[in-house]
Structure formats: structure tokens, C-alpha cells
Protein backbone atom coordinates (compact mmCIF):
# COMPACT_ATOMS: atom_id res chain seq x y z
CA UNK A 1 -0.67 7.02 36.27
CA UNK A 2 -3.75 5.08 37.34
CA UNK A 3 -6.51 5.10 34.73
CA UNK A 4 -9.98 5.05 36.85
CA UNK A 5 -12.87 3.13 36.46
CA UNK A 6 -12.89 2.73 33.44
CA UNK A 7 -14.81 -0.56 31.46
CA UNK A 8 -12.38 -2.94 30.16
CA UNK A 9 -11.91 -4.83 27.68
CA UNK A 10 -9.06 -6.41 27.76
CA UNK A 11 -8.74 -9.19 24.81
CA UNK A 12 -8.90 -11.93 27.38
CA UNK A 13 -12.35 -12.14 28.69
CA UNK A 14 -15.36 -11.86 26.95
CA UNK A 15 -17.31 -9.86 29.12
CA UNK A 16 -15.87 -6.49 30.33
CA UNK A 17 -15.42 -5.35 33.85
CA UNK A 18 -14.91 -2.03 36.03
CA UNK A 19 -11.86 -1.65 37.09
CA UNK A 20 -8.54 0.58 37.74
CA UNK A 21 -5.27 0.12 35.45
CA UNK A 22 -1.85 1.64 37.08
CA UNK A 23 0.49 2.63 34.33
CA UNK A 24 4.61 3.03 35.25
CA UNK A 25 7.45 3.02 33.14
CA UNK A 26 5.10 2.25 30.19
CA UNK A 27 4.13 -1.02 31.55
CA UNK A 28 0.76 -1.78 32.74
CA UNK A 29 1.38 -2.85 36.57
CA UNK A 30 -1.82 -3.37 38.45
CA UNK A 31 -5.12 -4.22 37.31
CA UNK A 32 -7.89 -3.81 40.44
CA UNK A 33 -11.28 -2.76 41.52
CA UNK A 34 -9.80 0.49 43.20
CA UNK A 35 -6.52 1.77 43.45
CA UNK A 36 -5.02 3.73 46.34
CA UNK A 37 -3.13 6.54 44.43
CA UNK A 38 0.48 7.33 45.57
CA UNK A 39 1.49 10.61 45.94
CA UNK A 40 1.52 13.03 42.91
CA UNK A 41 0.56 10.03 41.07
CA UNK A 42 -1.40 11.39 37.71
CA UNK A 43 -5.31 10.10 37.57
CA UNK A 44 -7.09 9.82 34.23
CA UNK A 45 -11.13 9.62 35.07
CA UNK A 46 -11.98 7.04 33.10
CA UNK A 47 -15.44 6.85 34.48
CA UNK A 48 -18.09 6.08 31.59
CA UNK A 49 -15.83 5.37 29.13
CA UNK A 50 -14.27 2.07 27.72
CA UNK A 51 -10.77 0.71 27.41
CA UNK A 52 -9.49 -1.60 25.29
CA UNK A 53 -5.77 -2.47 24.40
CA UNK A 54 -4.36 -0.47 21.65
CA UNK A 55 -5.66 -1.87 18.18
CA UNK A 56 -3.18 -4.55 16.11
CA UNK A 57 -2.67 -4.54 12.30
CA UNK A 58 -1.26 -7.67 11.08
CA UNK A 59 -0.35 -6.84 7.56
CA UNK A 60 -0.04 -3.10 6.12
CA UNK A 61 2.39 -0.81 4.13
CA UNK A 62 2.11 1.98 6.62
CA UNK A 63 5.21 4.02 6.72
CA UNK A 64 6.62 2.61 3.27
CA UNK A 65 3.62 3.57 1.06
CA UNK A 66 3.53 7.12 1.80
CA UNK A 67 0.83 9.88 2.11
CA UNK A 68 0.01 11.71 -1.14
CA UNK A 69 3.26 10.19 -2.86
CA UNK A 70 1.58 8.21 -5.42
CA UNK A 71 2.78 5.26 -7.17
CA UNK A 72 6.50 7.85 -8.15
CA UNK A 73 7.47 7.91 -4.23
CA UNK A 74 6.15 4.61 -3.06
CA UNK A 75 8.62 2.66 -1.40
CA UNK A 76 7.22 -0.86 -0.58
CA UNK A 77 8.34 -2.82 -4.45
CA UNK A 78 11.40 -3.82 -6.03
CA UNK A 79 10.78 -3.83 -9.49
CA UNK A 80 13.92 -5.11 -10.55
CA UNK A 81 13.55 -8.53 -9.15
CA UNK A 82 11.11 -11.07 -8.50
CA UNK A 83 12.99 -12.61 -5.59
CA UNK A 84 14.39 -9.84 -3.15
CA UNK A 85 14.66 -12.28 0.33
CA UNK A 86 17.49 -9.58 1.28
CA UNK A 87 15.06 -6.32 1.25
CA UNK A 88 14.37 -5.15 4.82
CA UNK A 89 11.69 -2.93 5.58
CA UNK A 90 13.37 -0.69 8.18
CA UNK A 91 15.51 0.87 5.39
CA UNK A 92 11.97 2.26 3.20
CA UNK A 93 10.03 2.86 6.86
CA UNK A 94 9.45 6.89 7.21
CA UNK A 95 8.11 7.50 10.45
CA UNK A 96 7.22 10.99 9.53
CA UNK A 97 4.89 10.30 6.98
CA UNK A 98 0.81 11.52 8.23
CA UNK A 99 -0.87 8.11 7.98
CA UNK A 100 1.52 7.31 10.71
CA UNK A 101 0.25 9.70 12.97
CA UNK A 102 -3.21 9.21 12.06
CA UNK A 103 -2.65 5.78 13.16
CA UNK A 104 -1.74 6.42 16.50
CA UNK A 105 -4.45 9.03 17.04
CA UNK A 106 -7.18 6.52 16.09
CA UNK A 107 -5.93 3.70 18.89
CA UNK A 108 -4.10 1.60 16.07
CA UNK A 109 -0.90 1.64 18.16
CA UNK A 110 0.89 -1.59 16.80
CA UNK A 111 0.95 -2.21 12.96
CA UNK A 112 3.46 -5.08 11.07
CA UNK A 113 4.24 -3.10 8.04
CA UNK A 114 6.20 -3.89 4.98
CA UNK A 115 7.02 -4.41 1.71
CA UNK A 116 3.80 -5.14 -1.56
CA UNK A 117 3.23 -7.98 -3.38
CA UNK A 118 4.54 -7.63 -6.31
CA UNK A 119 7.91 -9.77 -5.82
CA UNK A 120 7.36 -13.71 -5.12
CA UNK A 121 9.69 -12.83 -2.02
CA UNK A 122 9.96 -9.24 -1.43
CA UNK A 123 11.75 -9.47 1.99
CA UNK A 124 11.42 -8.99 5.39
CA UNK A 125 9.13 -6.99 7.31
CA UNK A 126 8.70 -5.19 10.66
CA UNK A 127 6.40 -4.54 13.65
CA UNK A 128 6.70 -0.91 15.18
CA UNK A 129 4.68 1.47 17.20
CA UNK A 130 3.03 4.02 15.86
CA UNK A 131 4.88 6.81 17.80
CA UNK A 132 8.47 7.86 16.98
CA UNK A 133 10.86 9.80 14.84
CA UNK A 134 13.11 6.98 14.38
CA UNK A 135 12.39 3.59 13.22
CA UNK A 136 15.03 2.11 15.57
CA UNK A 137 13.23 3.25 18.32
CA UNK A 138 10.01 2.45 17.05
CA UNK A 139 10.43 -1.52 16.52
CA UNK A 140 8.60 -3.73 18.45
CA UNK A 141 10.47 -6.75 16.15
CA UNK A 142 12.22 -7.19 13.46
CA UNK A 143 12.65 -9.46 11.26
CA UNK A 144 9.07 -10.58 11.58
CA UNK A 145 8.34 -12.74 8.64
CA UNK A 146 9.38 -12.99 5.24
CA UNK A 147 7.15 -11.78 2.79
CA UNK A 148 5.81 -13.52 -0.23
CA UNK A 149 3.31 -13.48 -2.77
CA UNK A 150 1.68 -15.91 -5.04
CA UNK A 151 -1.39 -15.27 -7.72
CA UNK A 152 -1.96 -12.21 -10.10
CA UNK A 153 0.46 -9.64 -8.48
CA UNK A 154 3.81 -10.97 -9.67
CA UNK A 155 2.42 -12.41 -12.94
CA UNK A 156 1.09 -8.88 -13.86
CA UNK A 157 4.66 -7.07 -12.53
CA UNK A 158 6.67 -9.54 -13.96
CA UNK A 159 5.29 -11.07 -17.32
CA UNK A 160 7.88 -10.06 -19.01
CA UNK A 161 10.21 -11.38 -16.93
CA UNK A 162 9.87 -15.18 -16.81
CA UNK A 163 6.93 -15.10 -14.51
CA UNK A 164 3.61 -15.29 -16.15
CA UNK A 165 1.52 -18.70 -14.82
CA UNK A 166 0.60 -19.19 -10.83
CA UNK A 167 3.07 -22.16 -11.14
CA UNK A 168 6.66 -19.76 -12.06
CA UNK A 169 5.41 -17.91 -8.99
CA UNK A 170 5.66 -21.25 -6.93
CA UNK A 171 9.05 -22.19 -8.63
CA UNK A 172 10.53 -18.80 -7.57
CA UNK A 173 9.78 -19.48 -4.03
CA UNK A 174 10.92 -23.30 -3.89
CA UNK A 175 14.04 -22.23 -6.01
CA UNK A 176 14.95 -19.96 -3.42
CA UNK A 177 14.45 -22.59 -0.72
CA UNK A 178 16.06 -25.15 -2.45
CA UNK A 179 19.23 -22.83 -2.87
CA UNK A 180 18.98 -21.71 0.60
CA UNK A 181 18.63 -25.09 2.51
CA UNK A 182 22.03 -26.02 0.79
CA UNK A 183 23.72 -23.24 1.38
CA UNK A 184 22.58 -23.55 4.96
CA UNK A 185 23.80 -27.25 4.94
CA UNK A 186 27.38 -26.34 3.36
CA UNK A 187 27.48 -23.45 5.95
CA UNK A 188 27.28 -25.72 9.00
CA UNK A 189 29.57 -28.46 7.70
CA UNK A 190 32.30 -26.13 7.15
CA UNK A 191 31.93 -24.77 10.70
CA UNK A 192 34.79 -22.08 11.78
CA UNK A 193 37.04 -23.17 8.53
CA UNK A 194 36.10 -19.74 6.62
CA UNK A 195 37.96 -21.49 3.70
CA UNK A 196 35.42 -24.49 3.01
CA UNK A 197 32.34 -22.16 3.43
CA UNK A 198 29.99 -21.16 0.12
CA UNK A 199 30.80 -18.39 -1.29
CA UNK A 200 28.47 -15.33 0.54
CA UNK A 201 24.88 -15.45 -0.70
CA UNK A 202 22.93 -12.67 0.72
CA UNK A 203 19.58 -13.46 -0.67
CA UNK A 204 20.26 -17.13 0.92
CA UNK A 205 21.62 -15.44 3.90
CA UNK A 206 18.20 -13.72 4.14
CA UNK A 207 16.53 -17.19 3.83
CA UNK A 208 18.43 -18.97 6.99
CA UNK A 209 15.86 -17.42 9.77
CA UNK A 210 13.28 -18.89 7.63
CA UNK A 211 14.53 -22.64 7.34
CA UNK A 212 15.50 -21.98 10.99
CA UNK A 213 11.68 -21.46 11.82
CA UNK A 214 12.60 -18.30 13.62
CA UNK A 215 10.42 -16.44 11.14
CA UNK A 216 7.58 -17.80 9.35
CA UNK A 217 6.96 -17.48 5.25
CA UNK A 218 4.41 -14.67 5.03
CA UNK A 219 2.40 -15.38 1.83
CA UNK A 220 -0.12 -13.03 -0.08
CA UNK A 221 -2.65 -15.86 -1.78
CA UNK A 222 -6.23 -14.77 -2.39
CA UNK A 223 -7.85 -17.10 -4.20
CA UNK A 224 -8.16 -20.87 -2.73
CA UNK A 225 -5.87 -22.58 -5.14
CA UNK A 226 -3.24 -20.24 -3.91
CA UNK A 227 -4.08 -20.54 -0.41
CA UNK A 228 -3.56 -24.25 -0.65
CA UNK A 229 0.03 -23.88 -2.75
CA UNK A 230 0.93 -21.78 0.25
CA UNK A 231 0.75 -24.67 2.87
CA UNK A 232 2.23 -27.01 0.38
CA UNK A 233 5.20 -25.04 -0.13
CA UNK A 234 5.26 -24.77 3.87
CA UNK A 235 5.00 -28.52 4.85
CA UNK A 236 7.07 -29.40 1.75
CA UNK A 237 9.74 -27.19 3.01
CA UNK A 238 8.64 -27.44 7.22
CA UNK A 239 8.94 -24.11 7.75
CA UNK A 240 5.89 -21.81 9.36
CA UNK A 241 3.61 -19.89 7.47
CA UNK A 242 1.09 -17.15 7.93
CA UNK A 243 -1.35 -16.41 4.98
CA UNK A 244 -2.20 -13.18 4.30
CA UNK A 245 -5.50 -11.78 2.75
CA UNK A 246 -7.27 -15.08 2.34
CA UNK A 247 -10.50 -14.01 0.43
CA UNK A 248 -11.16 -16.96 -0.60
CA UNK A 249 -10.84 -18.75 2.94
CA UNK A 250 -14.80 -19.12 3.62
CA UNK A 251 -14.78 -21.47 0.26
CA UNK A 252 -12.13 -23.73 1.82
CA UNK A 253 -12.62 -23.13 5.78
CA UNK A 254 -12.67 -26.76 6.56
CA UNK A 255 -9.19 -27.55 5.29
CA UNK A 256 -7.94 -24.20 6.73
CA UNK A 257 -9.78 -25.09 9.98
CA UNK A 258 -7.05 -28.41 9.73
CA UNK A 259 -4.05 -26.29 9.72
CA UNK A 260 -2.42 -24.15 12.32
CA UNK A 261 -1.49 -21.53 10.83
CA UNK A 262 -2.63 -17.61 11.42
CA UNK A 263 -5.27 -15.76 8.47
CA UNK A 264 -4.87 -12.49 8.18
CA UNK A 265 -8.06 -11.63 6.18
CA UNK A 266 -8.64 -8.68 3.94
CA UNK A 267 -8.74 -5.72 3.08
CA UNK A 268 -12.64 -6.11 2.99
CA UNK A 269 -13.97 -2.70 2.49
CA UNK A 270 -12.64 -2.18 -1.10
CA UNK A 271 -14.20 -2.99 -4.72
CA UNK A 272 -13.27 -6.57 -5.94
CA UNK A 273 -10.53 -4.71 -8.66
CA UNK A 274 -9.46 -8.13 -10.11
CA UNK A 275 -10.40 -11.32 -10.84
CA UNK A 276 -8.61 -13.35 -7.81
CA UNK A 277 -11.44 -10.53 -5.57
CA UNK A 278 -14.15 -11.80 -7.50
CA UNK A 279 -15.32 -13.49 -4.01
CA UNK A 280 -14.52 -11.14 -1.56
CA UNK A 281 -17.24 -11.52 1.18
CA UNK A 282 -17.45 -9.41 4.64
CA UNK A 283 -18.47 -13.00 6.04
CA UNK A 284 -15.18 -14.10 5.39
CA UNK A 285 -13.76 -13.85 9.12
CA UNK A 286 -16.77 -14.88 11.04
CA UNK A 287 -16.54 -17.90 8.87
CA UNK A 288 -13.59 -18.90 9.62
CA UNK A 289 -13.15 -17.78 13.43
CA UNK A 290 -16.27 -20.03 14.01
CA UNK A 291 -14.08 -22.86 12.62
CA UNK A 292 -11.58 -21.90 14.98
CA UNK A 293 -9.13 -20.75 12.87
CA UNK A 294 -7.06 -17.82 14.46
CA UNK A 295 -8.10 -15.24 12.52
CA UNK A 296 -6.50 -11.55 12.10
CA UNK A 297 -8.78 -8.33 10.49
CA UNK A 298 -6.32 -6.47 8.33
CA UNK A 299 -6.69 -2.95 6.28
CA UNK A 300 -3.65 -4.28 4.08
CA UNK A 301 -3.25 0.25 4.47
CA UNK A 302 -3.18 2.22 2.68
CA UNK A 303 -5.94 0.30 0.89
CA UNK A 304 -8.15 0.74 3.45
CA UNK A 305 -6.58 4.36 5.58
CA UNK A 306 -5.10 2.57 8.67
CA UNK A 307 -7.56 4.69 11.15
CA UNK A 308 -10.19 2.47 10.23
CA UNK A 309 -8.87 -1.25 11.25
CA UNK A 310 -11.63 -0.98 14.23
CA UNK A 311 -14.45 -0.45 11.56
CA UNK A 312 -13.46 -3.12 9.61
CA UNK A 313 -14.02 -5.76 12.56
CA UNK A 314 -17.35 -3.80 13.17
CA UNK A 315 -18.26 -4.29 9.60
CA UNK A 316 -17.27 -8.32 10.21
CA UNK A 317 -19.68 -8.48 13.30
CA UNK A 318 -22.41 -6.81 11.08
CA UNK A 319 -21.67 -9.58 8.68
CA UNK A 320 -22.27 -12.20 11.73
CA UNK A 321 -18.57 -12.28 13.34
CA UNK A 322 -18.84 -12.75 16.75
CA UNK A 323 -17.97 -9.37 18.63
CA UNK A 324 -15.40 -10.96 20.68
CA UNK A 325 -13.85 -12.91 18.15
CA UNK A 326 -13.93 -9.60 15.89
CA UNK A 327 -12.16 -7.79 18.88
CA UNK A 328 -9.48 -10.78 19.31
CA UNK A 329 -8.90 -10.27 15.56
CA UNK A 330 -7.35 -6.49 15.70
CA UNK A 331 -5.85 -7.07 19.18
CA UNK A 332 -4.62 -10.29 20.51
CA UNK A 333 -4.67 -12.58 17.59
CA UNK A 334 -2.01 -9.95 15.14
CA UNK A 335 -0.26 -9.74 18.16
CA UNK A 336 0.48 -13.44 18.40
CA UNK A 337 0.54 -13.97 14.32
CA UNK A 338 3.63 -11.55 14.31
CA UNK A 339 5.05 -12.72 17.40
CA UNK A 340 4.95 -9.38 19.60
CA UNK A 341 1.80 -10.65 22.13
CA UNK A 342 4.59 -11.00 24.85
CA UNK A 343 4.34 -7.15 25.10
CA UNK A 344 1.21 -6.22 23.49
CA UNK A 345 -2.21 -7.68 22.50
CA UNK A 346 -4.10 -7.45 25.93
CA UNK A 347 -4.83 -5.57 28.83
CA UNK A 348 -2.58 -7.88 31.10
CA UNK A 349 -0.03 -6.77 33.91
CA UNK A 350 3.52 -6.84 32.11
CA UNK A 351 2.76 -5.60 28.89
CA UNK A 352 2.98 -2.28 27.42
CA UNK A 353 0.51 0.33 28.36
CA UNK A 354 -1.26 0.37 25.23
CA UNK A 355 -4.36 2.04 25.92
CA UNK A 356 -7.23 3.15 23.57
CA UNK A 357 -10.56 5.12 25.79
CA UNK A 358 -13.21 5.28 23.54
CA UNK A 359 -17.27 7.13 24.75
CA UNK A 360 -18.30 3.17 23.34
CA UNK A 361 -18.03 0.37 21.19
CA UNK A 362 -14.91 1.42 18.67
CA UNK A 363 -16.40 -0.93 15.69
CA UNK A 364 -18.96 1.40 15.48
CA UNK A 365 -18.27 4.47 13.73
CA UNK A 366 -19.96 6.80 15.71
CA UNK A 367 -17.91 6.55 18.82
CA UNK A 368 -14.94 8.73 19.63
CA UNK A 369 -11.48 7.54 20.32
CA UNK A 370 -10.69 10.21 23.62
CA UNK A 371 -7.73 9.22 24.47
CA UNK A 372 -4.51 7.01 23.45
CA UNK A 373 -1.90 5.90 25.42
CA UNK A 374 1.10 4.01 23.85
CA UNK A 375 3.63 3.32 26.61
CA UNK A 376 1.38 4.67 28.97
CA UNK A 377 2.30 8.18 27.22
CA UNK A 378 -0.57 10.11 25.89
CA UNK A 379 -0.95 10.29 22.01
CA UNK A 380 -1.44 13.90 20.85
């Protein structure tokens, strides 16, 4: 398929250009001014429309909290536990549920999805397209990160349960490390002799990719103070990190601007409902991204319906975001924080053919998404 002259906007330069895209085997393969068609080869006119790369959600529950379900049939929390390292996402992913189609429809063709954050570790999480019956054939990666959470979420779920104060939160997560890092450490001494190994641990088990750094800590903090435990915890333990939500980041962008890890920021466009919200501010990104932080838009959906992840970047330009920085923030920055930009992210030969063709500028609400291509396959 070649996709013709269409203006793109492909992540990687700021200013867009004319140009032809050829599509095969769900790659994108050429990139040019004009491209001789081969024969039968399918053309989509492009002509007066824009194309960007298919749109990048960093941090949602799509597929685990389900359409019209309610809090009964919601599948993203483990109640039973605070610390739940072994949960995997894949096993509570339904890729039949509506907001999963909705998704792909409105260009939001990548999403890492997984569980709440109502567990101090809940587990690990996924990216997946948003086409498919089957989650196996719908993963882009997996594991991607572990999640965690710190702040009012596990000290209203689990009050009761030894975990009331910001600082049990903490202790949950280093506990778990601690335990981990010596398991890991009797593990490899024992080598091959199956007889001098620890007895199996599952949630340490879990925790190995982590200490390994082949998946980063993936910590809900809101509020500044809990922003800042979350790098502690991550150089105390040298492992990576990726904060999610950050709505307190603009009150602290200098020290964030210090560190290198990713910000996921949001969900925006929802009432501050508790007190760690209380300075929720659309000016949040822009803030930060002119620090040079490497910032991610999220909807954190179904708090904010997954179809409108392109809005909510428009709504951080409106706030003084710069657009390009806005459109690096739902397409090649989540691609890198969850560690799929090798395949998606960009309009680059190589990668996937992750196409959204919109009649303009898709942080505006007004424009139309006409046509969606994930794997160079048109979206229904």
C-alpha cells in the first residue's frame, strides 16, 4: 500500500512535510516525495489530509477495567494483598471489551495497560495493540514495568491492614526489595546445585527483572513528597523508575528536571476528587517538557475514555505546551518510557505501520480521525 501525499508528521521533525509512505508486511518501508506504484499495489489518497503515527498511552487500565462493569467486574486490584509483584496483567486483559475498540478507531493504536493503584506493588503490566481477539497476539511487550503505588490509594484500600501512613507504603516496597535482592543473591551462589537454592519465592521471583534493570519500578506518586520517595527508593535500590501521574511535578520541576527518568503526567481532564489532586494544573506538562524532562500525556483510562488521549495534549498546548512537545508526549516519548519505540512511536522506515489520517490537527476536537492503520491494516 502506498499512502499518497499526505502531510506528515512523523514525531521526529518539528515541521511536517508532503510526502508518500509505502506500507508492506505491516512495516512502513519507504518514506519519499513520490512513489512509483508497483503493480496492483493498493493507493490510499491521502491528499489534504494529515498523518501522524498512531497515538501512545503510557499508563491506562484499558482492557482490565471493563466497559459498563462497574467496580463488581473490574479486574485491575487485588484486594487481598498489598504486595502482589507476581500479578500479570495478560491474565485480567479482555480484548473484547468496547473501550478497546474505541481505542483503535480514534488512532490510539498502542496503550501500556495494567493493573490500579491500590496495592504498593500490584504487578506487572503490558503494552499491546489495540486490535486483536487474543492478548497473545496483541502484545507489543511484556513484562513492561512493575507497577507500584505510593500516597492515598493503598492507605485508603488497606487501613485496616497495616498500611495507613505514606511511610508503611514505602516499607512495603523496600521490604519486598530487600527480600528479593537476597533471594536473588542466594539464587546465583547456589548456581545449578538445585539443593542449596532458597526455597521458591514467586513474589521474589517476580522482583528479579526488576533488580536486573530489565524492567523499571513503575510508581503512582501524585503529590511531590511522593514523587521524591519514588526516586529515593530507586537510587537506594539502583534500579529504573518511571513515575506515573506526577501532578505535583510543576511544584518540583527543577529537581525532576535533574533526574532521568520518564513522567507520565495525568489524567488532567478530571475533578481534583482527593486531597493529593488538590494541585492538579493543565500546565503541568508544558512545565516540565520546557525543563526537558521527557514527558508522557496519559488518560490513566478509563478515567479519562481512552479516545480522547489526543485532546488531552491539545488541552496541554492550550495551557502553553509546546505543540511539538505535546505531540512527542502521546507518540514517541510513551513509546520509549515503555520500551516499545523500536517498533512504534514515529513515522520512520522499520517500524510498524501505525498510521492515524486525520482532515487536521487531532488535539483539536473538531477534526476527524478518517482513517487508521495498525500494521498497515485498516481499522474498521
Amino acid at each position: 500500500m502506498i499512502i499518497r501525499n499526505g502531510l506528515i508528521h512523523d514525531a521526529v521533525n518539528p515541521a511536517p512535510y508532503t510526502a508518500d509512505i509505502r506500507a508492506e508486511d505491516g512495516k512502513i518501508r519507504e518514506i519519499a516525495p513520490s512513489l512509483p506504484a508497483g503493480d496492483g499495489e493498493e493507493i490510499l489518497d491521502a491528499a489534504g489530509l494529515s498523518v501522524y503515527p498512531g497515538f501512545i498511552d503510557a499508563h491506562c487500565h484499558l482492557g482490565l477495567d471493563g466497559w459498563g462493569i462497574g467496580f463488581e467486574g473490574a479486574d485491575y486490584n487485588e484486594y487481598g494483598d498489598v504486595c502482589t509483584p507476581q500479578m500479570r496483567a495478560e491474565d485480567s486483559f479482555n480484548p473484547l471489551d468496547p473501550s478497546v475498540r474505541a481505542a483503535a478507531r480514534s488512532g490510539v493504536t498502542s496503550v501500556a495497560t495494567g493493573q490500579g493503584s491500590s496495592n504498593a506493588i500490584g504487578g506487572t503490566w503490558i503494552a499491546v495493540k489495540t486490535v486483536g481477539k487474543c492478548v497473545d497476539d496483541m502484545l507489543l511487550k511484556t513484562p513492561v514495568a512493575m507497577k507500584c503505588a505510593l500516597g492515598e490509594n493503598p492507605k485508603r484500600c488497606y487501613r485496616d491492614k497495616g498500611n495507613a501512613a505514606r511511610m508503611s507504603t514505602a516499607a512495603v516496597i523496600r521490604g519486598m526489595l530487600f527480600k528479593a535482592k537476597e533471594y536473588l543473591a542466594k539464587k546465583e551462589a547456589a548456581g545449578d546445585d538445585l539443593f542449596k537454592r532458597p526455597a521458591f519465592d514467586f513474589k521474589c521471583e517476580a522482583m528479579i527483572p526488576v533488580l536486573k534493570k530489565e524492567i523499571p519500578l513503575k510508581i503512582h506518586a501524585h503529590q511531590a513528597n511522593d514523587i521524591l520517595t519514588a526516586i529515593r527508593i530507586a537510587k537506594e535500590f539502583d534500579v529504573l523508575l518511571t513515575i506515573e501521574h506526577v501532578t505535583e511535578g510543576h511544584l518540583i520541576a527543577d529537581e525532576l528536571a535533574s533526574c532521568p527518568y520518564p513522567l507520565a503526567v495525568g489524567p488532567s481532564l478530571t475533578h481534583a476528587t482527593k486531597f493529593e489532586l488538590q494541585n492538579k494544573s493543565w500546565t503541568t506538562p508544558g512545565i516540565l517538557a520546557a525543563k526537558g524532562c521527557k514527558v508522557s500525556i496519559i488518560t490513566d483510562s478509563p478515567v479519562i475514555p481512552q479516545e480522547y488521549l489526543p485532546l488531552c495534549a491539545g488541552l496541554a498546548v492550550k495551557a502553553g505546551m509546546d505543540p511539538f512537545e505535546a505531540l512527542k508526549a502521546v507518540t514517541i516519548h510513551p513509546a520509549r518510557q515503555i520500551g516499545i519505540a523500536d517498533r512504534v512511536g514515529s513515522i520512520e522506515p522499520g517500524k510498524d505501520a501505525d498510521l492515524v489520517l486525520t482532515d487536521g490537527d487531532p488535539m483539536i476536537s473538531a477534526t476527524v480521525v478518517k482513517t487508521v492503520l495498525i500494521d498497515g491494516k485498516p481499522v474498521d
